[in-house]
Protein backbone atom coordinates (compact mmCIF):
# COMPACT_ATOMS: atom_id res chain seq x y z
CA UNK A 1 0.00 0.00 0.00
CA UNK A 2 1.20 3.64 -0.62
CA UNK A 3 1.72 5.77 2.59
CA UNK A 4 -1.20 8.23 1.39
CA UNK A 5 -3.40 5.02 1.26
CA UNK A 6 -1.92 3.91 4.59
CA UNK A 7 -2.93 7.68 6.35
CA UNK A 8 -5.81 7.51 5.29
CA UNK A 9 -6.66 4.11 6.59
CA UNK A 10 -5.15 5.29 10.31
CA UNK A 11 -7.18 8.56 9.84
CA UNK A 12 -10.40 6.67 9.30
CA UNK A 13 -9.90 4.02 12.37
CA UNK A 14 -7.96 6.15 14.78
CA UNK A 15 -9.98 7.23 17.68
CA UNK A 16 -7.83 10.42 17.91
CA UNK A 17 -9.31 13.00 14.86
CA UNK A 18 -5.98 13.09 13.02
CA UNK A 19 -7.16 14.71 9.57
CA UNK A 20 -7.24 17.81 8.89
CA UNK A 21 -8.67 18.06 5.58
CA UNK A 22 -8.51 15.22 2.99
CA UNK A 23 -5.81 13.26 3.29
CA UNK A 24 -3.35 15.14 0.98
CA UNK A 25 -4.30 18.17 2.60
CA UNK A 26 -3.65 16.53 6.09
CA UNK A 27 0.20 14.82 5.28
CA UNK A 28 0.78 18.91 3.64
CA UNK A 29 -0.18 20.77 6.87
CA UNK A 30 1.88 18.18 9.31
CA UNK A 31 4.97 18.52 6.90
CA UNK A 32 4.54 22.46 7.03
CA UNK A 33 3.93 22.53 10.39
CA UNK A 34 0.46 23.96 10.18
CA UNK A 35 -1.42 20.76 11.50
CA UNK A 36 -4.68 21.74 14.37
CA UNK A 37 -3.19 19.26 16.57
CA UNK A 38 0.67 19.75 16.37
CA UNK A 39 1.26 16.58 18.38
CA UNK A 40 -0.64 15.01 15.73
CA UNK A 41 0.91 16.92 13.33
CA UNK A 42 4.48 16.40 14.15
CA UNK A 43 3.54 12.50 14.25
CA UNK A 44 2.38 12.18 10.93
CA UNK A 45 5.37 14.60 9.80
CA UNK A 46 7.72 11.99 11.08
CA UNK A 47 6.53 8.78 10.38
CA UNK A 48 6.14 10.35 6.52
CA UNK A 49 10.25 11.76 6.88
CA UNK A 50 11.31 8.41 8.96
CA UNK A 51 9.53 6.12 6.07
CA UNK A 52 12.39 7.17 3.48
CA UNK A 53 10.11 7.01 0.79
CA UNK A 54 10.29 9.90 -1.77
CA UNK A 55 6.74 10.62 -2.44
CA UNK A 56 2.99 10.50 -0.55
CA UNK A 57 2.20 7.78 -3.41
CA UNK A 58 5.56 5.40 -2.46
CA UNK A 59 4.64 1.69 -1.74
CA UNK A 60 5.56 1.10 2.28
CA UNK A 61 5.62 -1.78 3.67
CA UNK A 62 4.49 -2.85 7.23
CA UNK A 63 8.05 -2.83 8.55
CA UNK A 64 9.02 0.16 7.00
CA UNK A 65 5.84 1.73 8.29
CA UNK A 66 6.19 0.59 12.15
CA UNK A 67 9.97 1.61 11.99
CA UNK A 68 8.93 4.90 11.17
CA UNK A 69 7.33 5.12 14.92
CA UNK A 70 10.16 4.10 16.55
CA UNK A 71 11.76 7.51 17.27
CA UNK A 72 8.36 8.92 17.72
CA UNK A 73 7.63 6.43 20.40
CA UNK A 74 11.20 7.13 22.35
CA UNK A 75 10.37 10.98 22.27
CA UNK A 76 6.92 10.38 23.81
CA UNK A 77 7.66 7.18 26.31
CA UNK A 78 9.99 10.25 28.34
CA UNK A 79 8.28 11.39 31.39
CA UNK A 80 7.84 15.01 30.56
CA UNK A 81 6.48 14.21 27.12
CA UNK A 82 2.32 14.85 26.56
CA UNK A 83 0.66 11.58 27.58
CA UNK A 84 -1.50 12.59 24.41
CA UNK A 85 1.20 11.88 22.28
CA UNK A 86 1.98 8.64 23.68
CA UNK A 87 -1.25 7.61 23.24
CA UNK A 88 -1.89 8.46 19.58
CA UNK A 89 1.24 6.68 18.51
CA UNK A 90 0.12 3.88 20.58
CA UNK A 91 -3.20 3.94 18.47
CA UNK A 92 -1.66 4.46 15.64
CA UNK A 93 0.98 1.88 15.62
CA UNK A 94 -2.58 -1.02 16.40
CA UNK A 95 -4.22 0.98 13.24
CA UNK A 96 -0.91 0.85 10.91
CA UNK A 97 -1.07 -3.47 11.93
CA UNK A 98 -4.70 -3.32 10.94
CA UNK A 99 -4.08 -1.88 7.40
CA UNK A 100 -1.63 -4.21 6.52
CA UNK A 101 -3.72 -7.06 7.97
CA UNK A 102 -6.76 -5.94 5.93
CA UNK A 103 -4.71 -5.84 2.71
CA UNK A 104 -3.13 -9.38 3.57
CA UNK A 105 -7.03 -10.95 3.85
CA UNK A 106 -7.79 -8.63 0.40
CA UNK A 107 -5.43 -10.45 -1.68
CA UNK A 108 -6.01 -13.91 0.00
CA UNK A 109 -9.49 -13.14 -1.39
């Protein structure tokens, strides 16, 4: 799957509200800073930078795609990080493994 297909999958099972906008519109803001929520922002911003893929439309695989968290997951694990952070990569990282898992069952089909 392509990491624009993948955001938009987290952004439509997350319980956090993640988008801002379409999905284009909501990788743009978080790359530019300009996200509503910048913990949210910042977190989509680096899982897109950390995923070392060279456009939105780049195939990433599930690996690649959990890797891209692992940074994100130090910086919010420390104890004077936002809890709210810790928790949306938490949710995130369950919705990333339920993409990939709903794409494996697609093509067993």
């Amino acid at each position: 799957m392509t990491f624009i297909e993948l955001l938009g999958y987290v952004g439509a099972h997350c319980k956090y509200d993640i988008m801002d906008g379409d999905i284009a519109t909501t990788l743009t803001l978080a790359l530019d800073g300009k996200h509503k929520n910048p913990v949210v922002g910042n977190i989509i911003a680096q899982m897109y930078k950390n995923s070392a893929i060279s456009s939105p439309d780049a195939e990433i695989d599930r690996a690649q795609a959990i890797n891209t968290l692992g940074p994100i997951r130090l910086f919010y694990m420390k104890d004077d990080a936002p809890v709210e952070g810790f928790r949306l990569v938490e949710d995130i990282v369950h919705k990333i493994d339920g993409a990939f898992n709903d794409e494996a069952m697609r093509l067993k089909d």
